[in-house]
Protein backbone atom coordinates (compact mmCIF):
# COMPACT_ATOMS: atom_id res chain seq x y z
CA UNK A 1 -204.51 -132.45 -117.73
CA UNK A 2 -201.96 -134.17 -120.60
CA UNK A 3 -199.12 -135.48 -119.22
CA UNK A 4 -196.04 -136.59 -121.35
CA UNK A 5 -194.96 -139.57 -119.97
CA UNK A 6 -190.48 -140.04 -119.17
CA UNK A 7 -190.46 -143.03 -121.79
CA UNK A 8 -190.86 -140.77 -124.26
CA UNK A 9 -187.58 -139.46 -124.28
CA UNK A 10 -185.10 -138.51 -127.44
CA UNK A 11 -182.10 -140.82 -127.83
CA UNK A 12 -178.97 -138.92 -127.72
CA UNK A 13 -178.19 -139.69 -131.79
CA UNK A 14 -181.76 -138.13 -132.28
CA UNK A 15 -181.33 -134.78 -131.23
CA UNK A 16 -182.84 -132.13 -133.73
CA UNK A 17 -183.60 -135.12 -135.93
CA UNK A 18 -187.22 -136.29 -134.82
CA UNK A 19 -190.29 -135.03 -136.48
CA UNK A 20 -192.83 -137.01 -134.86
CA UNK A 21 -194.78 -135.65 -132.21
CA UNK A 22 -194.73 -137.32 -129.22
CA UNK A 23 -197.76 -135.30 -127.74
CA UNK A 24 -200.19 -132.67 -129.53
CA UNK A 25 -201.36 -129.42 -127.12
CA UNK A 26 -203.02 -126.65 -127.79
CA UNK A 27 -202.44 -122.92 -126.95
CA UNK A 28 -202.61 -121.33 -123.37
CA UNK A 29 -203.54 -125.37 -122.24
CA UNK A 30 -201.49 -126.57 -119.12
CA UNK A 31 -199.94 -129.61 -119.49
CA UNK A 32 -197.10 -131.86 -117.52
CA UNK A 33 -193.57 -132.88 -118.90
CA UNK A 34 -192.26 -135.84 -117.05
CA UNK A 35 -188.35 -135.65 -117.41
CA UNK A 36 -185.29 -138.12 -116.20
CA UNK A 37 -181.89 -138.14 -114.29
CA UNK A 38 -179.30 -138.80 -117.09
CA UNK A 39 -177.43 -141.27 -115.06
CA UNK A 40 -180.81 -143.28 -114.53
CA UNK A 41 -184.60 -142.56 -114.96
CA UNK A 42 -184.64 -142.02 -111.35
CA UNK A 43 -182.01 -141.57 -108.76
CA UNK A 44 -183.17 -142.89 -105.45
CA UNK A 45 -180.10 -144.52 -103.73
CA UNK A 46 -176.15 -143.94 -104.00
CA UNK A 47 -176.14 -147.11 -107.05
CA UNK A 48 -178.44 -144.99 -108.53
CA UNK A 49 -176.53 -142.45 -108.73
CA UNK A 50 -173.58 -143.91 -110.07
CA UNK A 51 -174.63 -146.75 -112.56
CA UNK A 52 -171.74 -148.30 -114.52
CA UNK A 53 -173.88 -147.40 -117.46
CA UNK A 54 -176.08 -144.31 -118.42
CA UNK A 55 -178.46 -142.32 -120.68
CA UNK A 56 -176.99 -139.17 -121.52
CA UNK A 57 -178.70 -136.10 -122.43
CA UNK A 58 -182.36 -138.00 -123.35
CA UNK A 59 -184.80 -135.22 -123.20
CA UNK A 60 -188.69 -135.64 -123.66
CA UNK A 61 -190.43 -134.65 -126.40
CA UNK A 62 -191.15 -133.89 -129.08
CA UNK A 63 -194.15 -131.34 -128.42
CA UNK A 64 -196.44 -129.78 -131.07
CA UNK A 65 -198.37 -127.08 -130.19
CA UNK A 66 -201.58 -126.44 -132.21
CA UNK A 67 -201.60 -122.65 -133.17
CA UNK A 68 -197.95 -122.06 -133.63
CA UNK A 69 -196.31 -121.51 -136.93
CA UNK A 70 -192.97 -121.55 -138.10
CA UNK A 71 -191.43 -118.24 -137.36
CA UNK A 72 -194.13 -117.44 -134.33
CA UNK A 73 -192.25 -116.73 -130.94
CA UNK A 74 -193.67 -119.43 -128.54
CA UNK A 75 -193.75 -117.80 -124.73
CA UNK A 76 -192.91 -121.08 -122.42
CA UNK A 77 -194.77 -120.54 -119.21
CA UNK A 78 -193.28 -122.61 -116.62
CA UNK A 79 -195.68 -123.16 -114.44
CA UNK A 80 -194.31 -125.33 -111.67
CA UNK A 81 -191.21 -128.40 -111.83
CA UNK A 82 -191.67 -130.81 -108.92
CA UNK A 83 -188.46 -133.34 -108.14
CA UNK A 84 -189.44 -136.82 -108.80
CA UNK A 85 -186.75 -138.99 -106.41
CA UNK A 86 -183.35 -137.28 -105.29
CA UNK A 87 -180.94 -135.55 -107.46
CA UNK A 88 -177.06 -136.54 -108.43
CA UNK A 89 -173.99 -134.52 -108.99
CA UNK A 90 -170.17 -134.45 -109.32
CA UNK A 91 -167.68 -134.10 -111.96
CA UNK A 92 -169.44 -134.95 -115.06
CA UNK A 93 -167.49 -137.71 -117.38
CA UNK A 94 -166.72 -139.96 -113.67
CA UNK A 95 -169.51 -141.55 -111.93
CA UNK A 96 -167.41 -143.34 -109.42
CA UNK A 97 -166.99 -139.58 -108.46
CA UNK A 98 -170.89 -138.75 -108.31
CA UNK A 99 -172.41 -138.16 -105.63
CA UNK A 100 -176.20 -138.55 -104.59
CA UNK A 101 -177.83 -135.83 -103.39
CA UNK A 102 -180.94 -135.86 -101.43
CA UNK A 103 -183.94 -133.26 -101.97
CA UNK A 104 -185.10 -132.94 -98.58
CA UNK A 105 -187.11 -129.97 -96.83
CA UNK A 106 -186.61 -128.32 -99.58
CA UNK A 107 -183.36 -128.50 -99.33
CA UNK A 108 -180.51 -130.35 -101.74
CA UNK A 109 -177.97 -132.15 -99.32
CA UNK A 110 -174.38 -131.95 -100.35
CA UNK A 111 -171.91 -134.70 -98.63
CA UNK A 112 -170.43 -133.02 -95.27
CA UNK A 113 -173.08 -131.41 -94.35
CA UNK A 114 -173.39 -128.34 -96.68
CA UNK A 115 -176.64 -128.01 -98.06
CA UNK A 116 -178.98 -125.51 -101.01
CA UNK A 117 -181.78 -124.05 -101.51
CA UNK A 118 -183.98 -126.37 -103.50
CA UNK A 119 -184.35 -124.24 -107.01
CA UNK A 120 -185.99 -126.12 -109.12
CA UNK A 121 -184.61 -125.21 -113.33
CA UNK A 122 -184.93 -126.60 -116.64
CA UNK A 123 -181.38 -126.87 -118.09
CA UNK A 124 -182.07 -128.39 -121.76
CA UNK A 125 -185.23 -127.07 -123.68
CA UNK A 126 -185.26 -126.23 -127.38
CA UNK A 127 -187.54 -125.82 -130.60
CA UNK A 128 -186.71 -128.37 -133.15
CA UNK A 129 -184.64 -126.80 -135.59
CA UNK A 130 -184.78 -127.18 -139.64
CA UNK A 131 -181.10 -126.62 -139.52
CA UNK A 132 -178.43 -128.14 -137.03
CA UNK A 133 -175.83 -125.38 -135.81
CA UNK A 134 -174.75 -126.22 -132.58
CA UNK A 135 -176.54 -127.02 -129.22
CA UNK A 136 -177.35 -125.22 -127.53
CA UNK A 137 -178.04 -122.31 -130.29
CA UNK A 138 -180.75 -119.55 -131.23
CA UNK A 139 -183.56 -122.72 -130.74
CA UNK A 140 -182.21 -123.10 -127.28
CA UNK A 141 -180.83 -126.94 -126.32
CA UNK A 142 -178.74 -127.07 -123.23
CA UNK A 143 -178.09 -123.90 -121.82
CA UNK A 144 -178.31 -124.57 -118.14
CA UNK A 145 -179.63 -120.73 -117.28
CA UNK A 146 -180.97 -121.20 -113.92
CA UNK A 147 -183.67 -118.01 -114.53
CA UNK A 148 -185.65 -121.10 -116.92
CA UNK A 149 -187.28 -121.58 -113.72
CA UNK A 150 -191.01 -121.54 -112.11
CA UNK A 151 -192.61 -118.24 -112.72
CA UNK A 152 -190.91 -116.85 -115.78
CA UNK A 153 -191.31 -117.38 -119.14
CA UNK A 154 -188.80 -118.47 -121.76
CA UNK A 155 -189.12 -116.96 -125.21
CA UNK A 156 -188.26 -119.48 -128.26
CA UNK A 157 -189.04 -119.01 -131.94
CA UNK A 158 -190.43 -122.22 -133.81
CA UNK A 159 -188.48 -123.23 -137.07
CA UNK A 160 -191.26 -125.54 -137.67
CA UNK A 161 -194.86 -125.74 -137.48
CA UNK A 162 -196.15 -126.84 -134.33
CA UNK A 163 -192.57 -126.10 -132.52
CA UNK A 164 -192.15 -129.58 -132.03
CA UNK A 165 -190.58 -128.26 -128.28
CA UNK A 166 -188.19 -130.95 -126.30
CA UNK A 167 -186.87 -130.50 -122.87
CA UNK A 168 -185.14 -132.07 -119.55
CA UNK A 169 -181.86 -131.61 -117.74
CA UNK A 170 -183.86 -130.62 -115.06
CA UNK A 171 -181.81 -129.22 -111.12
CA UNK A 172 -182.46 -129.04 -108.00
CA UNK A 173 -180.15 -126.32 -107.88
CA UNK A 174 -177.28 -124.78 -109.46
CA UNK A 175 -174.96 -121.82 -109.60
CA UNK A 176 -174.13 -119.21 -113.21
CA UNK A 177 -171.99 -120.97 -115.36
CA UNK A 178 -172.37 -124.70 -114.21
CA UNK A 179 -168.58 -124.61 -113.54
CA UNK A 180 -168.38 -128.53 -112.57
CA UNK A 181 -170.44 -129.05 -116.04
CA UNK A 182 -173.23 -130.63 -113.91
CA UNK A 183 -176.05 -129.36 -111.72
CA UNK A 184 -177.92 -131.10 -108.71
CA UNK A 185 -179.77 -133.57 -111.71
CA UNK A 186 -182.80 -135.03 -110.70
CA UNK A 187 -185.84 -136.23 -112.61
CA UNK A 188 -188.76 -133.71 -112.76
CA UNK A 189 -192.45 -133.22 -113.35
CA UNK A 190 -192.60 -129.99 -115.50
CA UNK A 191 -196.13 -127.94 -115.75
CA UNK A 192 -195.87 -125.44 -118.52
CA UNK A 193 -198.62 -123.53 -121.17
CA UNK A 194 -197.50 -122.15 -124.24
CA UNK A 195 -198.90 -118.73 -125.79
CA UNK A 196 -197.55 -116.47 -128.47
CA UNK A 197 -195.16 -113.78 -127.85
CA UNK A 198 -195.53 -110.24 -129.68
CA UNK A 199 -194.26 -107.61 -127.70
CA UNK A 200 -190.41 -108.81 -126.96
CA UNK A 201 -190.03 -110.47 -130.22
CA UNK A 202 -186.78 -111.76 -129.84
CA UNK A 203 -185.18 -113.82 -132.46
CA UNK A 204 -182.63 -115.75 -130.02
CA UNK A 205 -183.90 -117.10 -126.64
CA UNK A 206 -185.24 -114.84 -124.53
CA UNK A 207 -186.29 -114.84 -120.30
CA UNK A 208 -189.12 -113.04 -119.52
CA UNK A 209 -189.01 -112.17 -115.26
CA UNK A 210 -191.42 -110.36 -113.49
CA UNK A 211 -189.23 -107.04 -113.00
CA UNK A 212 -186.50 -107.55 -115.96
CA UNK A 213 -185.90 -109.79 -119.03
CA UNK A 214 -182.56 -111.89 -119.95
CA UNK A 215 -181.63 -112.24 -123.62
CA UNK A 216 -179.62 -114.98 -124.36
CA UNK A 217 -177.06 -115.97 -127.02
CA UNK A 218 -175.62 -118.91 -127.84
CA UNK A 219 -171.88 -118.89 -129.41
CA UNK A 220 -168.66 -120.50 -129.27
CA UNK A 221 -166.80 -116.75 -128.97
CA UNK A 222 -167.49 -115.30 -125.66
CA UNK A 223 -167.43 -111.91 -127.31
CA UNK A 224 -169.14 -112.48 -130.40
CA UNK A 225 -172.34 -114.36 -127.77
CA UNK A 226 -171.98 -111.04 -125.04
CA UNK A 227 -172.01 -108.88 -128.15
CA UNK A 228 -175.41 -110.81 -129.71
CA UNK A 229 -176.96 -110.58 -125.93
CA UNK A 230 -176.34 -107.58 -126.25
CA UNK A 231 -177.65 -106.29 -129.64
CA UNK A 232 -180.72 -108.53 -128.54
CA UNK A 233 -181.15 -106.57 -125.78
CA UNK A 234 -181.29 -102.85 -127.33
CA UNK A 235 -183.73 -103.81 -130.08
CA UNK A 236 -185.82 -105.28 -127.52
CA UNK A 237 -186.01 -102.31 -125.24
CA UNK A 238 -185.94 -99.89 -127.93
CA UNK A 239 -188.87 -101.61 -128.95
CA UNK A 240 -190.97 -101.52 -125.76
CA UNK A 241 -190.03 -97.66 -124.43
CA UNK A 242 -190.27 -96.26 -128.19
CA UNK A 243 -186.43 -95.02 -127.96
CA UNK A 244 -183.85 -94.75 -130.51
CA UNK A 245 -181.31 -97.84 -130.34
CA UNK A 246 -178.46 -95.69 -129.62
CA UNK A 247 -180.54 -94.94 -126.45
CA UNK A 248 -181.70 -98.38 -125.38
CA UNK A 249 -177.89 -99.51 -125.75
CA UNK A 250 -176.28 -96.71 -123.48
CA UNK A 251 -179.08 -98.33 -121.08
CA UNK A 252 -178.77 -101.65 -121.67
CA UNK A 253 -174.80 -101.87 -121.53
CA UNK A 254 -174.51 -99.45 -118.32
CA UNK A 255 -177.18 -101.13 -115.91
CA UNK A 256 -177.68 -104.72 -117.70
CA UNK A 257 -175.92 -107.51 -115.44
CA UNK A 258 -174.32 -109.84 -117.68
CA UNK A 259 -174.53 -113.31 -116.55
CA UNK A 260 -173.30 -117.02 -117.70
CA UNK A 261 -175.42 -120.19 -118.42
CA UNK A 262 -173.22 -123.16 -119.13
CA UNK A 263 -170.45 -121.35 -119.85
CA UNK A 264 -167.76 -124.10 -118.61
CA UNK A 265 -167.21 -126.38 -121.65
CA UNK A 266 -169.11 -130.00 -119.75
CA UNK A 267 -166.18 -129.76 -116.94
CA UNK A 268 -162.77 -129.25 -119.67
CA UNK A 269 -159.43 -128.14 -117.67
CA UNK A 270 -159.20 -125.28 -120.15
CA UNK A 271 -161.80 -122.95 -122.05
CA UNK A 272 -161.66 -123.05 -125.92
CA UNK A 273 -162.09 -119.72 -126.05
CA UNK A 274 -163.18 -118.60 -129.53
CA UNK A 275 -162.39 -122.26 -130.50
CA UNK A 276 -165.20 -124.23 -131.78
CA UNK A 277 -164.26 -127.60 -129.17
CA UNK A 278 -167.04 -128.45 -126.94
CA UNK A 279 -170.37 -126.64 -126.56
CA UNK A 280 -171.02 -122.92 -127.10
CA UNK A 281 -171.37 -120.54 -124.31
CA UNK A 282 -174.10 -119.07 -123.25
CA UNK A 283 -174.51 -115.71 -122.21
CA UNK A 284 -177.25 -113.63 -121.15
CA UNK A 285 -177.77 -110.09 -120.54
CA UNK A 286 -180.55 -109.12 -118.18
CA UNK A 287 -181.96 -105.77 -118.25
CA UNK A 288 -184.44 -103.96 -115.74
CA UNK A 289 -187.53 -103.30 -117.15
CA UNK A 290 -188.89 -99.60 -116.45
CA UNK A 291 -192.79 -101.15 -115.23
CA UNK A 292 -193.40 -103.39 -112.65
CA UNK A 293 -194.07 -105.98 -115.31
CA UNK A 294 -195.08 -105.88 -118.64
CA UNK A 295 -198.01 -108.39 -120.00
C-alpha cells in the first residue's frame, strides 16, 4: 500500500500555491496519509506539547489522483485515521496554556480527570484550487466538521486535473463549532480511496453518511453560508427522489439539523459576523436520506 510520508507537508506560505505532486494514486486504490501535530510532528510529552516554537497549519500533500479531471466530484473514502503519539489542546494563539492530552483506551484524557471518546476526524482537507478565495471555501481547507470521519465519505470537486488533494489537522476528538479554535490535535495515519461521485453532485463540499448527507458551505456571513447549505441541500435531494425543488426545500428546511464546523473565528473574543476578519464559517446542513443508504 502507498503511504505519504509526514515530511511531505505544505509550508504555511504554500497553501493553494503548490502544483507538484507529492504522491500519484490511482482510482478506488487505498492508500495512507501520514499527518502532524501543528505544535510539533509528534506530541509525546507535556514539552511537546508546548514548544516555544511551532509549525502551523502544514498539511500533507499534494495528492494527484489518476482518473480525475478538473470539474469531476472526487468521493474521499476515509477509510480508517489511527493516532500516531498523544494529542494537544488549549486556547489556540498560547502554548504556555496547552495542554497535553493523552489517547489512551480509547479515550482522550483532559487534565482533572474528565475524559472523551476517542473520535478520530480530519479537520483540514481541500482540492487545490485555480483560484484563492478564502480557506476554508467550496475546495474545502480547514473546516473542522467532525462528520469527515472513518466511514463516510467527503464529496470535493477538483479545480485541477488530478485534484492535487492536501489534508491534516487531524483530532482525537472535538465538539460542533470548535469553540476554543482547537481540537484534541494529534498526528494521524489516514487510510482513504478516492472514486468519482455522480449521483450527489454537489458543487460545494459535501458528507456522505450512511443514513443522511451534510452539505457544507463555506462563507464569512452566517446567513449567506446557512442559506448556500441550504440551496445545496434541495438540489441535491430533488435530484435523488425526482421531486420538484420547492418540495425537496419544504423537506430539507423542516427536518434538516443545521450544524457548525469551525464556526468560532481560531478562538476571537467576538464573532465578525458578516465581517470578512478571520476565517469563514462553516455550516452544514444534514438531511435524512429516505433509503437506508444510497450507493
Amino acid at each position: 500500500m502507498k503511504r505519504l510520508t509526514r515530511d511531505n507537508t505544505v509550508p504555511l506560505d504554500k497553501r493553494y500555491k503548490l502544483y507538484d505532486p507529492a504522491i500519484y494514486v490511482d482510482l478506488g486504490e487505498s492508500f495512507i496519509v501520514e499527518t502532524i501535530n501543528f505544535r510539533t510532528p509528534i506530541v509525546n510529552t507535556f514539552e511537546d506539547a508546548n514548544p516555544e516554537e511551532f509549525r502551523e497549519r502544514e498539511e500533507t500533500g499534494p495528492i494527484y489522483i489518476n482518473g480525475i479531471s478538473s470539474g469531476d466530484i472526487m468521493a474521499i473514502h476515509v477509510e480508517d485515521i489511527q493516532p500516531v503519539g498523544h494529542a494537544s489542546g488549549g486556547i489556540f494563539d498560547d502554548s504556555e496554556k496547552n495542554s497535553l492530552l493523552r489517547i489512551v483506551d480509547d479515550k482522550v484524557h483532559f487534565p482533572g480527570g474528565l475524559w472523551a471518546k476517542k473520535s478520530m476526524m480530519i479537520g483540514d482537507i481541500y482540492v487545490t484550487p485555480n483560484t484563492i478565495e478564502g480557506n476554508p471555501w467550496d475546495n474545502g481547507g480547514n473546516m473542522d466538521f467532525k462528520d469527515i470521519c472513518t466511514g463516510n465519505i467527503l464529496c470535493l470537486r477538483a479545480y485541477v486535473d488530478g485534484g492535487l488533494l492536501v489534508l491534516g489537522d487531524v483530532h482525537a476528538c472535538q465538539g460542533d463549532g470548535e469553540i476554543y479554535g482547537l481540537g484534541a490535535e494529534c498526528a494521524a495515519d489516514v487510510r482513504l480511496h478516492i472514486t468519482k461521485d455522480d449521483s450527489f453532485l454537489s458543487q460545494r463540499p459535501l458528507i456522505i453518511k450512511r443514513d443522511s448527507f451534510v452539505s457544507i458551505a463555506c462563507r464569512h456571513d452566517y446567513a449567506e453560508a446557512r442559506d448556500l447549505a441550504a440551496q445545496d441541500a434541495s438540489e441535491i435531494l430533488a435530484r435523488l427522489y425526482n421531486v420538484t425543488l420547492r418540495e425537496a426545500q419544504l423537506y430539507c428546511k423542516t427536518v434538516g439539523d443545521l450544524r457548525n464546523g469551525a464556526i468560532w473565528s481560531m478562538g476571537m473574543e467576538t464573532m465578525p459576523w458578516g465581517s470578512k476578519q478571520g476565517p469563514p464559517l462553516v455550516v452544514g446542513l444534514e438531511v435524512p436520506l429516505l433509503e437506508k443508504s444510497i450507493d
